[in-house]
PDB file of N, CA and C in Angstrom:
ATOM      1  N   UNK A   1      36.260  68.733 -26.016  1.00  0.00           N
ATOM      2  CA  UNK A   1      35.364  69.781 -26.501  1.00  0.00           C
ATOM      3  C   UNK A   1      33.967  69.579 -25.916  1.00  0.00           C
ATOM      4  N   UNK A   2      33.358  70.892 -25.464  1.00  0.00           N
ATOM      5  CA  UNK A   2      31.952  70.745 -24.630  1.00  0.00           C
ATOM      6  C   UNK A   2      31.035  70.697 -25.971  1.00  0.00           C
ATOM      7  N   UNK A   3      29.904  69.792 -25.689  1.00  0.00           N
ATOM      8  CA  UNK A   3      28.963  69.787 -26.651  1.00  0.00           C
ATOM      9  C   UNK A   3      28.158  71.214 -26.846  1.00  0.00           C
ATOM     10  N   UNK A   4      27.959  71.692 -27.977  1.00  0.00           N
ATOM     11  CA  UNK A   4      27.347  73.280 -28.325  1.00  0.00           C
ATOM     12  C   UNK A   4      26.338  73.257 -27.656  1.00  0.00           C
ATOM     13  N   UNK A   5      24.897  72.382 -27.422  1.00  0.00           N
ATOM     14  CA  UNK A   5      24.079  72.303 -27.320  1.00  0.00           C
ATOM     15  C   UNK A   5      24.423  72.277 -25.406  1.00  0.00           C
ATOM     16  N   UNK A   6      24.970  71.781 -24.933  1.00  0.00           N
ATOM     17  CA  UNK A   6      25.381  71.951 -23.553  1.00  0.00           C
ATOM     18  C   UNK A   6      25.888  73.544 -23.063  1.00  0.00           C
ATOM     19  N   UNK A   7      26.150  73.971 -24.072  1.00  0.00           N
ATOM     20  CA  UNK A   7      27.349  75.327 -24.060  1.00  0.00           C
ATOM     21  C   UNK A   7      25.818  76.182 -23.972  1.00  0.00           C
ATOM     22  N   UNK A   8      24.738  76.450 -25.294  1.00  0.00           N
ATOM     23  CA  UNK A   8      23.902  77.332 -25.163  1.00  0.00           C
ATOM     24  C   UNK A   8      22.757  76.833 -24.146  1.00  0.00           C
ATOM     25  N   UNK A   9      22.936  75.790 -23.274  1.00  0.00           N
ATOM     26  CA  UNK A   9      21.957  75.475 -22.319  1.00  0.00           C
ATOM     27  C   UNK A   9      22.560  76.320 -20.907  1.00  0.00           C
ATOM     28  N   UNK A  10      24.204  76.615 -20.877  1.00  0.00           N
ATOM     29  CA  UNK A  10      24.080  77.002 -20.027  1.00  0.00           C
ATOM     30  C   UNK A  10      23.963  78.293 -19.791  1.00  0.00           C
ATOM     31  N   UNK A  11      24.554  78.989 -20.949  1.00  0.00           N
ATOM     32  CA  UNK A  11      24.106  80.310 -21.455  1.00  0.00           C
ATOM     33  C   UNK A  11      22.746  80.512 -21.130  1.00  0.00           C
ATOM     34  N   UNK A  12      21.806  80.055 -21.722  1.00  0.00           N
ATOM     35  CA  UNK A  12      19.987  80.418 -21.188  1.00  0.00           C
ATOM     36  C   UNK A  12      20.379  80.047 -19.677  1.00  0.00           C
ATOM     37  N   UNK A  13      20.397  79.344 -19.437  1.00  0.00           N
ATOM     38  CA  UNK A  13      20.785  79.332 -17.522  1.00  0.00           C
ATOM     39  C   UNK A  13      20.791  80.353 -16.843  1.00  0.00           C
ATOM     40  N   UNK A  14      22.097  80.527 -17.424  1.00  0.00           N
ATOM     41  CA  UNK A  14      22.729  81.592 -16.510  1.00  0.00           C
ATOM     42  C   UNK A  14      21.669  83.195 -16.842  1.00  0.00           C
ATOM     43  N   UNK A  15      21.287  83.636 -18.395  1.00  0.00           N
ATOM     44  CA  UNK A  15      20.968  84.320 -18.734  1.00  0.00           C
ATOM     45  C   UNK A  15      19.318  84.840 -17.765  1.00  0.00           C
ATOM     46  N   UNK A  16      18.799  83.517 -17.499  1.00  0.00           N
ATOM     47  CA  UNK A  16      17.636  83.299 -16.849  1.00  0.00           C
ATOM     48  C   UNK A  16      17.719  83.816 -15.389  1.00  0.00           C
ATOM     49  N   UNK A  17      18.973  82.811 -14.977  1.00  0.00           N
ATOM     50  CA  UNK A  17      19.712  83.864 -13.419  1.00  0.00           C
ATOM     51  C   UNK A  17      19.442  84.884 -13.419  1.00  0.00           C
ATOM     52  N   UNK A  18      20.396  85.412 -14.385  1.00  0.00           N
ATOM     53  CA  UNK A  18      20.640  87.044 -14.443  1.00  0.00           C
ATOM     54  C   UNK A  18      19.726  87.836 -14.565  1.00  0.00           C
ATOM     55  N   UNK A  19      18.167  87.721 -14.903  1.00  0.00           N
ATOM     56  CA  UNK A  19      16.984  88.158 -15.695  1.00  0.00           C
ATOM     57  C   UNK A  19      16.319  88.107 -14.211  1.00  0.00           C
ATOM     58  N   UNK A  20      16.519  86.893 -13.219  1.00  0.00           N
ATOM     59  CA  UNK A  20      15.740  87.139 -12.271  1.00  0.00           C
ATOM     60  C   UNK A  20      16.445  87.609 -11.383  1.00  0.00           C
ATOM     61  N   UNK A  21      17.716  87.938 -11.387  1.00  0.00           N
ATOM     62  CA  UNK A  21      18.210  88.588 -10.019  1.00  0.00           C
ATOM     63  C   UNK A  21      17.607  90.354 -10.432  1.00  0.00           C
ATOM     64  N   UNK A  22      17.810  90.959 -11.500  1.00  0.00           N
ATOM     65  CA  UNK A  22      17.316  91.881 -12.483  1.00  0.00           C
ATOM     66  C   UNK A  22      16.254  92.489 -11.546  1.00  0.00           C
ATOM     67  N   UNK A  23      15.403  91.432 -11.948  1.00  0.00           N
ATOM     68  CA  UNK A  23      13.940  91.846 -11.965  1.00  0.00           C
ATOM     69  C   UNK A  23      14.026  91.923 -10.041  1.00  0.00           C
ATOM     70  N   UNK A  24      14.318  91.234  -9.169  1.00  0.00           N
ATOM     71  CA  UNK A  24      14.084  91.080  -7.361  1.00  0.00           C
ATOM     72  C   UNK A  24      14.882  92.480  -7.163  1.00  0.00           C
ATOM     73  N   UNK A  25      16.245  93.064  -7.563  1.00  0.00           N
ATOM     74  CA  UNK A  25      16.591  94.066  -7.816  1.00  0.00           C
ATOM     75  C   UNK A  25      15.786  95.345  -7.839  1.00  0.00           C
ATOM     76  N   UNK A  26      15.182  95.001  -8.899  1.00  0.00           N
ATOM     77  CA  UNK A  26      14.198  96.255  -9.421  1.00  0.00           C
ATOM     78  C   UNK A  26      13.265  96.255  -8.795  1.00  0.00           C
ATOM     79  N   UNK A  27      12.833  95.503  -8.260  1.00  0.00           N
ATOM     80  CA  UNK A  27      10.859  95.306  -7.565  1.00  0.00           C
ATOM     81  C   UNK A  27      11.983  95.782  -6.109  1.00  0.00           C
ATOM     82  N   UNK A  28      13.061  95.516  -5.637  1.00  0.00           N
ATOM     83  CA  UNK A  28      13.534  96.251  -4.394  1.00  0.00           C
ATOM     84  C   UNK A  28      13.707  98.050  -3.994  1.00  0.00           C
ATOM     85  N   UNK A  29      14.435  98.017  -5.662  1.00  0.00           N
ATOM     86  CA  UNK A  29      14.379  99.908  -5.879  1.00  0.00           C
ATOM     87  C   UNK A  29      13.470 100.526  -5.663  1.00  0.00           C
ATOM     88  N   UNK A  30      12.437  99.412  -6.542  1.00  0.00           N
ATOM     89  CA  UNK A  30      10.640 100.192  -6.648  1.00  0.00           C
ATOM     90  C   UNK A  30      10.490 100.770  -5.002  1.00  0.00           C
ATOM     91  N   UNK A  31      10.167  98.997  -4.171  1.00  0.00           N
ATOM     92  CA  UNK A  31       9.769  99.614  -3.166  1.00  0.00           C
ATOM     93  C   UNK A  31      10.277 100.794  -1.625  1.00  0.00           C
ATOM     94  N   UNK A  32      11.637 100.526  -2.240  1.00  0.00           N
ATOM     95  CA  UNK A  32      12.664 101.459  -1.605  1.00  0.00           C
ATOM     96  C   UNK A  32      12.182 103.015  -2.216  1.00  0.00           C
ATOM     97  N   UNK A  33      11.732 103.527  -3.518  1.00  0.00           N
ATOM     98  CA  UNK A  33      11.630 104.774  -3.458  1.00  0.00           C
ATOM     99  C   UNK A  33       9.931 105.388  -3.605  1.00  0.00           C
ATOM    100  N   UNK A  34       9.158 103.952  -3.379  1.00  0.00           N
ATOM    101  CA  UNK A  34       7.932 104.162  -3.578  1.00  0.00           C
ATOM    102  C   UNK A  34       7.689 105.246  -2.609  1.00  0.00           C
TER     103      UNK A  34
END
């Protein structure tokens, strides 16, 4: 069994990933339809 505290560290991880691929994404759209 994975420790919980290991489990929601990687969750924020990944969540953090996901938040900045998001955001390089969006600042790309921006300047694509600026």
């Amino acid at each position: 069994m994975a420790n919980p505290s290991d489990i929601v560290g990687q969750i924020n991880s990944f969540l953090r990933l996901g938040q900045a691929k998001s955001e390089r994404h969006l600042a790309d759209l921006a300047r694509t339809y600026a």
